[in-house]
Protein backbone atom coordinates (compact mmCIF):
# COMPACT_ATOMS: atom_id res chain seq x y z
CA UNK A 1 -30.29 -10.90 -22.55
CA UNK A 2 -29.63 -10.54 -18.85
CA UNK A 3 -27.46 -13.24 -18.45
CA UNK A 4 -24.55 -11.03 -19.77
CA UNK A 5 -24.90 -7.94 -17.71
CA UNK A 6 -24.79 -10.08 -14.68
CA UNK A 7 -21.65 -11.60 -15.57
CA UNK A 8 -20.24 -8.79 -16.16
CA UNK A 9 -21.11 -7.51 -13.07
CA UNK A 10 -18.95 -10.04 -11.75
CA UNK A 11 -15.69 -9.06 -13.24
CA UNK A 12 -14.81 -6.19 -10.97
CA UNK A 13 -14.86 -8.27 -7.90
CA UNK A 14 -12.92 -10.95 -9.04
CA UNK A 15 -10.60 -8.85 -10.90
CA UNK A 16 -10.03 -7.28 -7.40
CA UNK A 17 -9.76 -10.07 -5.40
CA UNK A 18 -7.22 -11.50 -7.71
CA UNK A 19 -5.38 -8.56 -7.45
CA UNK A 20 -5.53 -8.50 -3.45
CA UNK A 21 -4.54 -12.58 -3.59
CA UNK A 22 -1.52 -11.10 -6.01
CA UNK A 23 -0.36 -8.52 -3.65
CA UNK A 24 -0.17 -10.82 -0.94
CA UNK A 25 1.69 -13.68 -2.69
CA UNK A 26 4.20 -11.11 -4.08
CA UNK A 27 4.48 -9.85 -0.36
CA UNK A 28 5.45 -13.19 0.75
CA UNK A 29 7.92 -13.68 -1.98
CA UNK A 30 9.36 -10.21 -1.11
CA UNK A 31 9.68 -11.49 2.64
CA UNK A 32 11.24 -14.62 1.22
CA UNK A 33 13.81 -13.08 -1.11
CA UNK A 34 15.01 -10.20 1.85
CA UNK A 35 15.13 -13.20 4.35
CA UNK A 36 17.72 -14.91 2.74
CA UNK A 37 19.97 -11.88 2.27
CA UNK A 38 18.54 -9.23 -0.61
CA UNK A 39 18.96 -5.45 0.95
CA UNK A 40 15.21 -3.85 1.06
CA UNK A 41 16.93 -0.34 0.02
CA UNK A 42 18.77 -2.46 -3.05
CA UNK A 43 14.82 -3.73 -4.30
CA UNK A 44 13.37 -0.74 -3.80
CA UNK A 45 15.75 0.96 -6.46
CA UNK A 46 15.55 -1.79 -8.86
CA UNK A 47 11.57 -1.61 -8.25
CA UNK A 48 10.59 1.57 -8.92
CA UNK A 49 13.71 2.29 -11.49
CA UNK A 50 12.00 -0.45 -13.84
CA UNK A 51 8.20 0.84 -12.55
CA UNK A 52 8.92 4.11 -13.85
CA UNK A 53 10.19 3.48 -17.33
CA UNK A 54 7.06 1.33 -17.88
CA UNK A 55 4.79 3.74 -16.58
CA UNK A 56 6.27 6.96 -18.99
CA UNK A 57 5.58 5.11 -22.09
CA UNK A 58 2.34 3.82 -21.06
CA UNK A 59 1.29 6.98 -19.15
CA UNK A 60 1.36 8.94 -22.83
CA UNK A 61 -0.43 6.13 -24.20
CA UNK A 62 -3.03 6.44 -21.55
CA UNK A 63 -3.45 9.72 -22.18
CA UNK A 64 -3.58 10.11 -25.71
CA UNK A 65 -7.31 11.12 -26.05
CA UNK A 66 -7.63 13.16 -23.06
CA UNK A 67 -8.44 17.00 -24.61
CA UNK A 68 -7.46 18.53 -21.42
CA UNK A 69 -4.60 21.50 -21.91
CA UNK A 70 -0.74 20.46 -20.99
CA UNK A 71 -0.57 21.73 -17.96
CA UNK A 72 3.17 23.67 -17.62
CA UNK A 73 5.47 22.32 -15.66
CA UNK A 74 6.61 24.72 -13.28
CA UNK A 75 9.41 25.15 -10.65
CA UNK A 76 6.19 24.90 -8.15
CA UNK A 77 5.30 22.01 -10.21
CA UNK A 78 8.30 20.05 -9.88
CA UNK A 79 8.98 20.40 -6.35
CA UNK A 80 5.58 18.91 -5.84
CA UNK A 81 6.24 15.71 -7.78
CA UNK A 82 9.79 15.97 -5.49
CA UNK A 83 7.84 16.01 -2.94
CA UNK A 84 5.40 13.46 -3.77
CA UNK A 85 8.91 10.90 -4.65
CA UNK A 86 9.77 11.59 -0.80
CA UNK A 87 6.64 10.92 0.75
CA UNK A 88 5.25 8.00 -1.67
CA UNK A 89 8.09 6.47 -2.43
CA UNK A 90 11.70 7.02 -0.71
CA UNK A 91 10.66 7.34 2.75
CA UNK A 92 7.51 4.66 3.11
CA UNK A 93 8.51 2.53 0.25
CA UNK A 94 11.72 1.97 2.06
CA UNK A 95 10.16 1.89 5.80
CA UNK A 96 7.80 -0.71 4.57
CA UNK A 97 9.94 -2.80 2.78
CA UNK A 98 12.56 -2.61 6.43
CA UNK A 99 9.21 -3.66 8.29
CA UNK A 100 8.48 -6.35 5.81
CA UNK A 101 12.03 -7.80 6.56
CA UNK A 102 11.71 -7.78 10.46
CA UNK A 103 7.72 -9.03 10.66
CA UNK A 104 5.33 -10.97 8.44
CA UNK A 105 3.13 -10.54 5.24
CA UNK A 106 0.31 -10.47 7.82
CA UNK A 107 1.18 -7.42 10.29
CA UNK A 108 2.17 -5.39 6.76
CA UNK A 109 -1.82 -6.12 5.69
CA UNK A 110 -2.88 -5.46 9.02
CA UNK A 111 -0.67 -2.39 9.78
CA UNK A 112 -2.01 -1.14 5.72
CA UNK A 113 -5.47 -1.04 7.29
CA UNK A 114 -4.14 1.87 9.65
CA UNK A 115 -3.70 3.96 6.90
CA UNK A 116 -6.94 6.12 6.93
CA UNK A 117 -6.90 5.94 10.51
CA UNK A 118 -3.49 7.95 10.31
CA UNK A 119 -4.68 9.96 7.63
CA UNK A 120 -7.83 10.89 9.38
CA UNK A 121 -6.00 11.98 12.30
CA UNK A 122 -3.16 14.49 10.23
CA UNK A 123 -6.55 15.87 8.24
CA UNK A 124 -7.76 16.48 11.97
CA UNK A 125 -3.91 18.42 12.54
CA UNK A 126 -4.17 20.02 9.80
CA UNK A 127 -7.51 21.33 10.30
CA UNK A 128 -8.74 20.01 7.07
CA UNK A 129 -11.71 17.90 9.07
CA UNK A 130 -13.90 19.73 11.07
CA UNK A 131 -14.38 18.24 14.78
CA UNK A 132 -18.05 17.56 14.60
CA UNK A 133 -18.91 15.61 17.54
CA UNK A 134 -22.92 15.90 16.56
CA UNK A 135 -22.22 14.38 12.95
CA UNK A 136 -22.72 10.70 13.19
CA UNK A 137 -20.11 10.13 9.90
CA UNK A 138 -17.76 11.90 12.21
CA UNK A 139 -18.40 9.68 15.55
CA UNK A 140 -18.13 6.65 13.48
CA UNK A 141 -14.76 7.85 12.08
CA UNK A 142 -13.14 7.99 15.61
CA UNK A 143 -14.71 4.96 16.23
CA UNK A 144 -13.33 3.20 13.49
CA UNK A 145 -9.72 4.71 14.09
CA UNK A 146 -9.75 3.40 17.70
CA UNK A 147 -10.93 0.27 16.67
CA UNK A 148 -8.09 0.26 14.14
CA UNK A 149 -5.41 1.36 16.51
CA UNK A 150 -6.19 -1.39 18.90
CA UNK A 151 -6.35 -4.00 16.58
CA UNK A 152 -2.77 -2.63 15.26
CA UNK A 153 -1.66 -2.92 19.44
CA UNK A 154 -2.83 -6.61 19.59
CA UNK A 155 -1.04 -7.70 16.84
CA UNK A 156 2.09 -6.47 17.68
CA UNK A 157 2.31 -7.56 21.56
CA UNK A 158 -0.30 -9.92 21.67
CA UNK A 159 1.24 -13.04 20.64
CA UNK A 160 -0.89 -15.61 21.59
CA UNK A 161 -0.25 -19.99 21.45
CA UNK A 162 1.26 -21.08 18.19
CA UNK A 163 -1.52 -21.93 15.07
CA UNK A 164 1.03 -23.54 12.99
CA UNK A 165 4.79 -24.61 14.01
CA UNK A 166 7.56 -23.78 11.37
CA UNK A 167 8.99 -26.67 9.75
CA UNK A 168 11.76 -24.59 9.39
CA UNK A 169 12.05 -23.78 12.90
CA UNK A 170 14.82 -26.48 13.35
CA UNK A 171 16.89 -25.77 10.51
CA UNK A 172 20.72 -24.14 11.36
CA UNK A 173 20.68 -20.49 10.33
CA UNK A 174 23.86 -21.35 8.40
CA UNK A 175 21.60 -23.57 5.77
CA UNK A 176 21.07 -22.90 2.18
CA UNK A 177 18.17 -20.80 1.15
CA UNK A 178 15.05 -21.22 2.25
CA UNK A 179 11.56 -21.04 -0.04
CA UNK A 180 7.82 -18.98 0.57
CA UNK A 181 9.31 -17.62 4.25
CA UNK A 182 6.14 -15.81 5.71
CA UNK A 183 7.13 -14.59 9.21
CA UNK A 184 10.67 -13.54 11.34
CA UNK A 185 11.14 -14.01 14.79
CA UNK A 186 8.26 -12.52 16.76
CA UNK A 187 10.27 -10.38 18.54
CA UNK A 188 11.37 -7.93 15.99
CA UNK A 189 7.37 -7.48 14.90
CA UNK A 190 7.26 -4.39 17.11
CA UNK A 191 10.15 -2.80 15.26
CA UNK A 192 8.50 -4.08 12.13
CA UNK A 193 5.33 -2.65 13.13
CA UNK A 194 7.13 0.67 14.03
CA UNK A 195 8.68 1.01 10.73
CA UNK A 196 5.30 -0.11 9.05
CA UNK A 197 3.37 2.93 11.06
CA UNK A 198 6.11 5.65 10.24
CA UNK A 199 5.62 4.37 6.07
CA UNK A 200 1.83 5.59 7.12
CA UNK A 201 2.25 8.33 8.31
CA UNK A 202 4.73 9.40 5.18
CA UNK A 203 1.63 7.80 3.21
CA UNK A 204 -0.82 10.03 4.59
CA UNK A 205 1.32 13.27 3.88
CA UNK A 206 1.47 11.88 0.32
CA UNK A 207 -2.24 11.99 0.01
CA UNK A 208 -3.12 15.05 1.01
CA UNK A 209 -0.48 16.45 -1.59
CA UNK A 210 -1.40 14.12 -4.33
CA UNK A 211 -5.37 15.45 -4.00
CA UNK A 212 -4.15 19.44 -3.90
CA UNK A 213 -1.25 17.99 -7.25
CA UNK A 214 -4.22 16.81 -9.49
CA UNK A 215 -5.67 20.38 -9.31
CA UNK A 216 -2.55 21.78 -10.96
CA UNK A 217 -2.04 18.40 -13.20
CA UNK A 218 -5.05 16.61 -14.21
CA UNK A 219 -3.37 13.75 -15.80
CA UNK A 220 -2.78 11.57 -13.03
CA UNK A 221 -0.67 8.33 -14.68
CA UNK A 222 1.84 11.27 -16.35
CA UNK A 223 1.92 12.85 -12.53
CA UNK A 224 2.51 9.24 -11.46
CA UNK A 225 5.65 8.22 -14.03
CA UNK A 226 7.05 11.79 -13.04
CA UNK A 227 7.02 11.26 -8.94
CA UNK A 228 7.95 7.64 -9.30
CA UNK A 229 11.18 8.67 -10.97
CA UNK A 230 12.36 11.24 -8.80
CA UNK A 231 11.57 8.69 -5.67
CA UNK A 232 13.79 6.07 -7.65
CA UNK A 233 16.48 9.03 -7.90
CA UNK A 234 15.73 9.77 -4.35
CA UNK A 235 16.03 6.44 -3.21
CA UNK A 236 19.11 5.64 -5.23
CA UNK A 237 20.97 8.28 -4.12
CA UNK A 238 19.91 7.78 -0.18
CA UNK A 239 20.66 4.18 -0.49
CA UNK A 240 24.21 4.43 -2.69
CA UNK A 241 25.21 6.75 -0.03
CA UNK A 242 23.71 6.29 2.97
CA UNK A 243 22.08 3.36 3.93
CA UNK A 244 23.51 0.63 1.05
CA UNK A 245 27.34 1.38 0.59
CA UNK A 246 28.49 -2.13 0.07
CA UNK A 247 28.74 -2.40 -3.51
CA UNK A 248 28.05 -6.46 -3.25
CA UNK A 249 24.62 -5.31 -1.97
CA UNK A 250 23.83 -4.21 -5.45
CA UNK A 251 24.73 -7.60 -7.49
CA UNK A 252 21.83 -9.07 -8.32
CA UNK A 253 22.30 -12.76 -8.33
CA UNK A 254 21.04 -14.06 -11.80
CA UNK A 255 20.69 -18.09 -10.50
CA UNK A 256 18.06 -16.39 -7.47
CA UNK A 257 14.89 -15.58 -8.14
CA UNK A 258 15.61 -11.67 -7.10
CA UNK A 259 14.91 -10.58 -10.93
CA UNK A 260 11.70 -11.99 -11.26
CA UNK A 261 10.47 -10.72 -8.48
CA UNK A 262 11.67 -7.76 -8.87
CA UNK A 263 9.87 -7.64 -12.65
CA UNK A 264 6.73 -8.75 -11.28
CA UNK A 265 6.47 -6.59 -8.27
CA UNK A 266 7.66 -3.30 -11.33
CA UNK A 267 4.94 -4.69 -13.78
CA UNK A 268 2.43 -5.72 -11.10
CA UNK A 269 2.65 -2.54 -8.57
CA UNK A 270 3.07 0.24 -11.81
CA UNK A 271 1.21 -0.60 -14.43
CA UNK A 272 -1.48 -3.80 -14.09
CA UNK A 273 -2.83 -3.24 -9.98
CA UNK A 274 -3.22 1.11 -10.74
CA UNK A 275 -5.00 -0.02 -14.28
CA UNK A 276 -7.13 -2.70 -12.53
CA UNK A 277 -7.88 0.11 -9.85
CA UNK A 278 -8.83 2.72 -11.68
CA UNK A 279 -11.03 0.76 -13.72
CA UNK A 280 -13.28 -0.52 -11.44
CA UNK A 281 -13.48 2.96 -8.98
CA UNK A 282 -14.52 4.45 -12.80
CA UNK A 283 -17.51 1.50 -12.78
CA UNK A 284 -17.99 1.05 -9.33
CA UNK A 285 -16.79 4.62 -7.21
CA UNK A 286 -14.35 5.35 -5.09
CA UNK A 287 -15.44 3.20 -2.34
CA UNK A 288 -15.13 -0.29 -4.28
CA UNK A 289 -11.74 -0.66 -4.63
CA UNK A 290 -10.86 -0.27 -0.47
CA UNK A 291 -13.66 -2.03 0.25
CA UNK A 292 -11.57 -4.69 -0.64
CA UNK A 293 -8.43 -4.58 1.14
CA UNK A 294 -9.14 -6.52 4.16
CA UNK A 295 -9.67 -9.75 1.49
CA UNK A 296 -5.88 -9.35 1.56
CA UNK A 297 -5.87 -10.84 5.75
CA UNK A 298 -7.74 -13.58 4.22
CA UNK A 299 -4.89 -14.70 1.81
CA UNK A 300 -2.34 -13.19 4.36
CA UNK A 301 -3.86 -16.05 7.13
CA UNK A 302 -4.49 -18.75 4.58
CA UNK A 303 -0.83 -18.53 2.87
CA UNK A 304 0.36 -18.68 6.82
CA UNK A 305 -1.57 -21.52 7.64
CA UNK A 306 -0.74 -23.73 4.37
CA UNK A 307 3.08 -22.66 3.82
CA UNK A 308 6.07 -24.71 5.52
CA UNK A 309 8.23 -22.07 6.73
CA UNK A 310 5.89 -19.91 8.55
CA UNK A 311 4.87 -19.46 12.25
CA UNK A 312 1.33 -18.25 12.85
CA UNK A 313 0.12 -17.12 16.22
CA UNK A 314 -3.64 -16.45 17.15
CA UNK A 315 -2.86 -13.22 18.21
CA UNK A 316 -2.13 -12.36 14.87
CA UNK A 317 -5.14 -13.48 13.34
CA UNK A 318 -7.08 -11.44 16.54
CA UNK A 319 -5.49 -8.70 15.88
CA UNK A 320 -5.95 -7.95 12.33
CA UNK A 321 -9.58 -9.36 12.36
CA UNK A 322 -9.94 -6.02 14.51
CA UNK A 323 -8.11 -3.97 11.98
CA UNK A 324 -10.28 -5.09 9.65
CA UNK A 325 -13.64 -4.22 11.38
CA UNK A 326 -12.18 -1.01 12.05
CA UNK A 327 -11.12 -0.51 8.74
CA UNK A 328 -14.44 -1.21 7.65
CA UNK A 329 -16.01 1.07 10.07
CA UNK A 330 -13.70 4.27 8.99
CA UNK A 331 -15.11 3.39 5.55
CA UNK A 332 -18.51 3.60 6.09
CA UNK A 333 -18.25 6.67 8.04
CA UNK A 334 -16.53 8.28 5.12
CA UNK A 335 -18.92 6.77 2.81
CA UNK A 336 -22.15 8.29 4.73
CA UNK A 337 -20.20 11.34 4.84
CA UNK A 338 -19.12 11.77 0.88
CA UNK A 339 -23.03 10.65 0.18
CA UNK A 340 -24.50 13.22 2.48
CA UNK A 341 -21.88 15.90 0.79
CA UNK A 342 -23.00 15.07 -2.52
CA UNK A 343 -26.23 15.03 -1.56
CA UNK A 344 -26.22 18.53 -0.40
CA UNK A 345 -24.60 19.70 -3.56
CA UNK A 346 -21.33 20.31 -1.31
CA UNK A 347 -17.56 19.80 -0.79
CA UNK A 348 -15.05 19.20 1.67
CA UNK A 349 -12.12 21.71 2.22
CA UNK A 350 -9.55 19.94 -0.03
CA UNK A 351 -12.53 21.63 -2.99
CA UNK A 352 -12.98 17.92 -4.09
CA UNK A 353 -16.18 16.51 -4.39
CA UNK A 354 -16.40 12.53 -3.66
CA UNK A 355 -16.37 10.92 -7.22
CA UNK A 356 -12.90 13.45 -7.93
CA UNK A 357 -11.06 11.68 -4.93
CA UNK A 358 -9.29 9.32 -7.06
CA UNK A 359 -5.54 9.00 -5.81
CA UNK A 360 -2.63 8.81 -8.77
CA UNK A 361 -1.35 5.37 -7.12
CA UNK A 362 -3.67 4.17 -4.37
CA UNK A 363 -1.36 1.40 -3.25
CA UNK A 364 2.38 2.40 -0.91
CA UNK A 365 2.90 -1.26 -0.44
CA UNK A 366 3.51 -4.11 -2.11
């Protein structure tokens, strides 16, 4: 009788490290299909234009118990899902995917792990964490952060002796294209890394509007379908006009493997990874799911290791091991904080309490 609970117990974890392990392999097969000549602005539209008409049919159908009153969408409504396209999906989604394209599968995870380290710091700006220097949560949030910021430093200028030589390293540039290409030439990573930072700082923005959005609409997969499509329209209109004008940029070449992907990374990144997410923070809390994001440097090192056209330094590996502790760190501060919160029966300033901080699409990245 026992036997089955325990199993079950089991599911969450390897549903999310499968998920992790499917995030990085689509990463690499991202870097792979920009490398040999796919514009990131051109996959972002396609993306998120096929994300969002799976997610409107599927958001209604996700949704189709919930007794809560339609919220009205008003003008003030509106210009917050705008404003949540900008910030979640045209400007990082974008910056990210440029990064991805000028570094490595490995400095996206590790630059990722910044994230709360960025958003602690606006929430500091914007004077939505108090600057307790006596609370220990607090102390080990700063610590965390630094950790996380200097881990971030090490893998972009620490490069460190070679792990693993390219086989590709001696092919002409002029070749046909190649397949699973994991890292660029090193020294574009601290442009990639720059680009990868300013997507986390656009992410952090995103979640402190996201948290005040599901206030004014609890429904958060209907919020999601509505913000992903203006960021396609966003997007398609910044990148038509702005930063993709070539119209061959836009053919999609059928004998590639550009529209797989580019279903997979819509179906994956929409619909399966938010379902998978918000399944097991339901069963597990809100701390479960980012507990596991640093599994994601694990694949990220092994995949650069084992693949042939991929150059892996040790100061890579350095570096994001210390992202990862410090990601780690900012977590259990904010864990100790949300637990001593809830167990005085109070709430932060954003009026949430820890078990309603459930984002509307965790993940920025691929």
């Amino acid at each position: 009788m026992s036997v089955k609970p325990k199993v079950w117990e089991v599911v969450p974890f390897l549903a999310m490290v499968t998920m992790e392990g499917s995030t990085i392999a689509l990463t690499i097969w991202a870097k792979t299909v920009l490398t040999n000549g796919m514009s990131p602005f051109v996959f972002v539209v396609y993306t998120h234009a096929l994300s969002s008409l799976i997610l409107f049919p599927f958001s209604i159908f996700f949704h189709r118990n919930d007794r809560t009153e339609q919220p009205i969408f008003t003008v003030s409504l509106f210009l917050r899902f705008f404003l949540l396209g900008l910030t979640g999906i045209t400007i990082p989604q974008n910056l990210a995917f440029l990064g991805l394209s000028h570094s490595s599968p490995i400095v996206v995870c590790a630059m990722g792990l910044t994230l709360p380290a960025f958003s602690f710091i606006l929430s500091l700006v914007l004077r939505k964490t108090e600057i307790d220097w006596r609370s220990s949560s607090f102390q080990t949030k700063v610590t965390g952060a630094i950790v996380c910021f200097m881990g971030a430093t090490t893998v972009e200028l620490f490069k460190g002796p070679l792990i693993k030589h390219s086989s590709s390293l001696h092919v002409p540039l002029l070749s046909t294209n190649r397949f699973l290409i994991f890292s660029s030439t090193p020294e574009y990573w601290i442009l990639g890394g720059l680009l990868l930072a300013a997507a986390n700082v656009s992410v952090s923005v995103w979640n402190v509007l996201q948290m005040e959005t599901v206030k004014q609409y609890p429904q958060p997969m209907k919020a999601a379908a509505f913000y992903s499509a203006l960021g396609t329209i966003q997007s398609a209109i910044l990148s038509f006009f702005v930063l993709e004008r070539k119209p061959d940029a836009w053919e999609v070449d059928v004998n590639n493997t550009e529209i797989p992907l580019i279903v997979l990374t819509a179906t994956f990144v929409g619909l399966i990874r938010s379902c998978v997410h918000l399944w097991c923070m339901r069963m597990k809390g809100p701390f479960y799911v980012p507990m596991f994001k640093p599994f994601g440097l694990l694949f990220a090192t092994t995949f650069g290791v084992s693949l042939p056209a991929s150059t892996l330094r040790y100061g890579s590996v350095i570096g994001t091991a210390i992202v990862a502790m410090g990601y780690l760190t900012m977590m259990y501060g904010q864990q100790n904080e949300d637990e001593a919160s809830t167990k005085h029966g109070t709430v932060d300033k954003l009026g949430e309490t820890p078990e309603e901080k459930v984002p509307l699409l965790q993940e920025e990245n691929v």
